[in-house]
C-alpha atoms as a PDB file:
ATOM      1  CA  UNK A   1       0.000   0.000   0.000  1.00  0.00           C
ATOM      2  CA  UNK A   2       2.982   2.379   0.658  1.00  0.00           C
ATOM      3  CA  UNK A   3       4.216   1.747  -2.414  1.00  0.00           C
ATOM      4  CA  UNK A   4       1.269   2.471  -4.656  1.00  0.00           C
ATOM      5  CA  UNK A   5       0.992   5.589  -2.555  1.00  0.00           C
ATOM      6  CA  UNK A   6       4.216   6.507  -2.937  1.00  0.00           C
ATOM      7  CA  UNK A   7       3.627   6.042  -7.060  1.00  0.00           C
ATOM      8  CA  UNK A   8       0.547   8.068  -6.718  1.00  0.00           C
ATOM      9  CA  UNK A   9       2.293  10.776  -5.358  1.00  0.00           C
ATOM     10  CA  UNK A  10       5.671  10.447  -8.003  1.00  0.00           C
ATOM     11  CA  UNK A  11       3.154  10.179 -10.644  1.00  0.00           C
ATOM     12  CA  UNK A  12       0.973  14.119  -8.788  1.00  0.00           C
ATOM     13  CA  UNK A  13       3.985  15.872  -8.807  1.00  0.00           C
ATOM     14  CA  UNK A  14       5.805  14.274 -12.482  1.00  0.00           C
ATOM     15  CA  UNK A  15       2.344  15.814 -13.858  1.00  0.00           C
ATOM     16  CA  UNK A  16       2.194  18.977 -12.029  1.00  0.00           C
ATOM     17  CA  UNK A  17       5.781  19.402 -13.081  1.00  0.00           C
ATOM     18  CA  UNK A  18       5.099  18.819 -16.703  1.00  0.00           C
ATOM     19  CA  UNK A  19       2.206  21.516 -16.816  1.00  0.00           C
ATOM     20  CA  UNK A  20       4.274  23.863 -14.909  1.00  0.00           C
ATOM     21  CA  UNK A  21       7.457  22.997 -17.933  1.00  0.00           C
ATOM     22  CA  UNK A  22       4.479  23.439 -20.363  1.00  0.00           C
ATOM     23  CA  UNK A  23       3.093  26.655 -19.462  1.00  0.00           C
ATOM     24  CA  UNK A  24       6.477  28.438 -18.972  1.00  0.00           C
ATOM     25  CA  UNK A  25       7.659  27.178 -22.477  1.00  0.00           C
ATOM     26  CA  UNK A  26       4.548  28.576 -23.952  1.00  0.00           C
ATOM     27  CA  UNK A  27       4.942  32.104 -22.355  1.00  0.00           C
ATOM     28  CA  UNK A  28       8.088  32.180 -23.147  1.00  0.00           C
ATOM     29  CA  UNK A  29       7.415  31.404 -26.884  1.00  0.00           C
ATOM     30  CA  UNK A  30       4.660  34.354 -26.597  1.00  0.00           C
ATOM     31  CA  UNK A  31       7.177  36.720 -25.518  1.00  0.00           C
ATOM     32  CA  UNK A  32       9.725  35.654 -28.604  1.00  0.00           C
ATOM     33  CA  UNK A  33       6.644  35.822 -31.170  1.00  0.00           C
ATOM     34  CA  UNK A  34       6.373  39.665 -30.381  1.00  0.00           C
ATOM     35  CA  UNK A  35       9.963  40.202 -32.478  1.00  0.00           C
ATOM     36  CA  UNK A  36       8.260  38.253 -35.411  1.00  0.00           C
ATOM     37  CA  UNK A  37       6.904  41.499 -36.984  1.00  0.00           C
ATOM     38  CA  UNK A  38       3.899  42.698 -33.920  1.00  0.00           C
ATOM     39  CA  UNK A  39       5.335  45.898 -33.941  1.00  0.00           C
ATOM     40  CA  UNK A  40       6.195  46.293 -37.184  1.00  0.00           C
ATOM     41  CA  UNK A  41       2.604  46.194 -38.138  1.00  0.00           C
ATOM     42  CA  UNK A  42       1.897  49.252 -36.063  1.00  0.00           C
ATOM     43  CA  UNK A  43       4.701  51.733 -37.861  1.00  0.00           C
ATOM     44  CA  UNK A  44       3.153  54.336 -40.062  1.00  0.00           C
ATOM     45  CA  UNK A  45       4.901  56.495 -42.204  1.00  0.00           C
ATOM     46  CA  UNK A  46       1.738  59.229 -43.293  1.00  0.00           C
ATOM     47  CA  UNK A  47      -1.058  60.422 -41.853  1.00  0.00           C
ATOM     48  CA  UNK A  48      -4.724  59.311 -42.293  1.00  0.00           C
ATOM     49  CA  UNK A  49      -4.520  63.333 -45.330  1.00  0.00           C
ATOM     50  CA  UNK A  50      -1.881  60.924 -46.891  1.00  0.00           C
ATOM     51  CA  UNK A  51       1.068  63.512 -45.873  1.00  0.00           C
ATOM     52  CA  UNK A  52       4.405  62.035 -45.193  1.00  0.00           C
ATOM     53  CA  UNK A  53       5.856  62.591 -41.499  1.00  0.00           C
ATOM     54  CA  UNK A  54       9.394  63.220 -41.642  1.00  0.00           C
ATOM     55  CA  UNK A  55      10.356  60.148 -40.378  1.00  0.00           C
ATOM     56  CA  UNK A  56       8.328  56.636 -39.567  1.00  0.00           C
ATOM     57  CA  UNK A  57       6.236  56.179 -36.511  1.00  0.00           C
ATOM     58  CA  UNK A  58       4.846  53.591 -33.854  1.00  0.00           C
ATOM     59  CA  UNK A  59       1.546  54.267 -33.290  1.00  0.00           C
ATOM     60  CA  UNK A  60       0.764  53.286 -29.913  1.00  0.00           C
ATOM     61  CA  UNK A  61      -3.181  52.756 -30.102  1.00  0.00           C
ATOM     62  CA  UNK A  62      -2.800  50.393 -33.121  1.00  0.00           C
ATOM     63  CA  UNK A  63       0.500  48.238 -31.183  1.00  0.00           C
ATOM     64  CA  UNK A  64      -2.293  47.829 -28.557  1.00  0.00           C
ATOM     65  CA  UNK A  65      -4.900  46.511 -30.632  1.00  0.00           C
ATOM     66  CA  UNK A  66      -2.681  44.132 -31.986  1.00  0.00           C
ATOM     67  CA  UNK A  67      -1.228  43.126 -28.394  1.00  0.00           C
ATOM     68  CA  UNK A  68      -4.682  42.364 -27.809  1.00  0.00           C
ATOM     69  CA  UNK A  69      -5.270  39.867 -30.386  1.00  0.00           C
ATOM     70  CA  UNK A  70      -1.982  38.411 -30.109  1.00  0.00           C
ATOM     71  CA  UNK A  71      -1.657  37.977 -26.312  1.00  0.00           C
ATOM     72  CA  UNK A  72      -5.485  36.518 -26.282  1.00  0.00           C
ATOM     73  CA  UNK A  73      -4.622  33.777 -28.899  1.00  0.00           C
ATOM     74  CA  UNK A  74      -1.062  32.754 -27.940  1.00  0.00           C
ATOM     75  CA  UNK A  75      -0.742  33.818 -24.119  1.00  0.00           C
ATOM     76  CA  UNK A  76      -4.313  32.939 -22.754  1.00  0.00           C
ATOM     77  CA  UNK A  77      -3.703  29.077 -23.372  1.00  0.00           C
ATOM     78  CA  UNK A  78      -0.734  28.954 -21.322  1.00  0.00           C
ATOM     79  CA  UNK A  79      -1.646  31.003 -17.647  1.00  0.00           C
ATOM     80  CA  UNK A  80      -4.642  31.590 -15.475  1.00  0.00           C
ATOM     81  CA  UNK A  81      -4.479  35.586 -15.656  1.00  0.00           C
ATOM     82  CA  UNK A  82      -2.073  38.242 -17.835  1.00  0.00           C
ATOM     83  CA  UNK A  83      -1.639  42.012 -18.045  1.00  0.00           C
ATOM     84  CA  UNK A  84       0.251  44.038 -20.528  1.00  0.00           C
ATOM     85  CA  UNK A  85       1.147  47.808 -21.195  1.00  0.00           C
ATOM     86  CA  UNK A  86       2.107  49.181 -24.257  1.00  0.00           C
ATOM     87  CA  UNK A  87       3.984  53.005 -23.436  1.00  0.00           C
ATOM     88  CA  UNK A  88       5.708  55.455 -25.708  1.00  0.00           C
ATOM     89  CA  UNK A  89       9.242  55.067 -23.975  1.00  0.00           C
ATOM     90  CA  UNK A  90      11.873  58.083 -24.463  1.00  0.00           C
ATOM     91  CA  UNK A  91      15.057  55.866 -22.574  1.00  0.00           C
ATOM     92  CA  UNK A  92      13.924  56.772 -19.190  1.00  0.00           C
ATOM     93  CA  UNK A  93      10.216  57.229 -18.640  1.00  0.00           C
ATOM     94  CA  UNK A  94       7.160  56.174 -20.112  1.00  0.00           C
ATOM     95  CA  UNK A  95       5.187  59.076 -21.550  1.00  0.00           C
ATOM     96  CA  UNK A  96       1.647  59.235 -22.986  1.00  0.00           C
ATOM     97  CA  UNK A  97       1.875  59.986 -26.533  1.00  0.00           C
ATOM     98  CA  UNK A  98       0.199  58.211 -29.680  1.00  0.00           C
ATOM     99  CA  UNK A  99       3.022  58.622 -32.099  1.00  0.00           C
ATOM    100  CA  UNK A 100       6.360  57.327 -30.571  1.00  0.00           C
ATOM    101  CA  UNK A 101      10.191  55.901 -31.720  1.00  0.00           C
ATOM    102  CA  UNK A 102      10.306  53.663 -29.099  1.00  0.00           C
ATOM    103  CA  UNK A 103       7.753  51.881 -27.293  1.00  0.00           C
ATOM    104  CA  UNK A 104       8.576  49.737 -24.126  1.00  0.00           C
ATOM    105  CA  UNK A 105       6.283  46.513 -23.956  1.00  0.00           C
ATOM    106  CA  UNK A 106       5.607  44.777 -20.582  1.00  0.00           C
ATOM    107  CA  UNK A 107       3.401  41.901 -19.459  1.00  0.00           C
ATOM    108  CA  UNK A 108       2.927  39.970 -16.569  1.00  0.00           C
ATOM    109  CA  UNK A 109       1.765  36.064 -16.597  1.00  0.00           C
ATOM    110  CA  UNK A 110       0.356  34.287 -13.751  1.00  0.00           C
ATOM    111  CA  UNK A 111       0.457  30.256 -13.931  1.00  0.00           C
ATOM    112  CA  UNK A 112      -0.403  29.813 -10.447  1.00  0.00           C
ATOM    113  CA  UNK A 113      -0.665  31.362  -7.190  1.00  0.00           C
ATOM    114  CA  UNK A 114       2.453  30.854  -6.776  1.00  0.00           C
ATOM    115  CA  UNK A 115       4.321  31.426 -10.196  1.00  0.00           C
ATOM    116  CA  UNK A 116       4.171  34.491 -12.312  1.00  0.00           C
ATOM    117  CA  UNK A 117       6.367  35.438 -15.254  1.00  0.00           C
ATOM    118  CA  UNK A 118       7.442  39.018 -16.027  1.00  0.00           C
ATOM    119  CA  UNK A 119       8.633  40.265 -19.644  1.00  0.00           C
ATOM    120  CA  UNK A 120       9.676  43.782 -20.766  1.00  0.00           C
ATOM    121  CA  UNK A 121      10.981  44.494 -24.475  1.00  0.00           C
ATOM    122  CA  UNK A 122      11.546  47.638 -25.938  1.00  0.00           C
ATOM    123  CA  UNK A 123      11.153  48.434 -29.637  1.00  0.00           C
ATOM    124  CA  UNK A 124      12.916  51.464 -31.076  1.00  0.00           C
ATOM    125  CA  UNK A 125      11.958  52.641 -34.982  1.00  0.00           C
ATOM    126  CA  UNK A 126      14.635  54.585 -36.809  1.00  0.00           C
ATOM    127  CA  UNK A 127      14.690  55.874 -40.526  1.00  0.00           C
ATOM    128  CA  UNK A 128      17.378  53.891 -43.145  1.00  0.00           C
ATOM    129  CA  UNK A 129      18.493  55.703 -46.114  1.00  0.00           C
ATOM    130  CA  UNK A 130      19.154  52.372 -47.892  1.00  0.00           C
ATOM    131  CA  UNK A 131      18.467  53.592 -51.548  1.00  0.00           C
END
């Protein structure tokens, strides 16, 4: 009888171990997705007149839609709870602006009462005169 309790137990924690593995491999491959082109998708180079600015743009409100979508379909699966900001960023505070060069990306992931993941990247834009 000790034995099969003892197996029972082995066998609790190999499986809580596994989903724990699981979950933090999945958040992790959330946070490496947003470099796949997220923010690229929320650059603009005109306004909506069709005037150039003088240089491209992150626009913040659009990066957050986006976030949105992307966090809910590849985040969700993988943790109980998250939260994310999206901030214009100028290299030491986070300001309030809709047009930005860099943006500074943060969310927080919580797998259990007793686990959460933090993840901060920040995305800077700059003009290339390639041609």
């Amino acid at each position: 009888m000790t034995h099969m309790f003892l197996a029972g137990m082995t066998m609790l924690l190999v499986l809580i171990g596994f989903n724990q593995a699981y979950c933090i491999s999945g958040i992790h491959t959330a946070y490496l997705g947003l470099y796949k082109g997220i923010v690229e998708e929320s650059v603009v180079v005109s306004n909506s007149g069709g005037n150039l600015y003088t240089s491209p743009f992150i626009h913040v409100d659009r990066l957050n839609a986006l976030l949105e979508t992307y966090y809910r379909v590849n985040l969700s699966p993988y943790c109980r709870s998250y939260q994310f900001t999206a901030k214009a960023y100028d290299g030491t505070k986070e300001t309030n602006v809709t047009l930005t060069k860099t943006v500074r990306l943060t969310f927080t992931a919580t797998i259990s009462q007793a686990q959460q993941i933090s993840k901060e990247a920040i995305f800077s834009v700059i003009r290339s005169n390639h041609g």
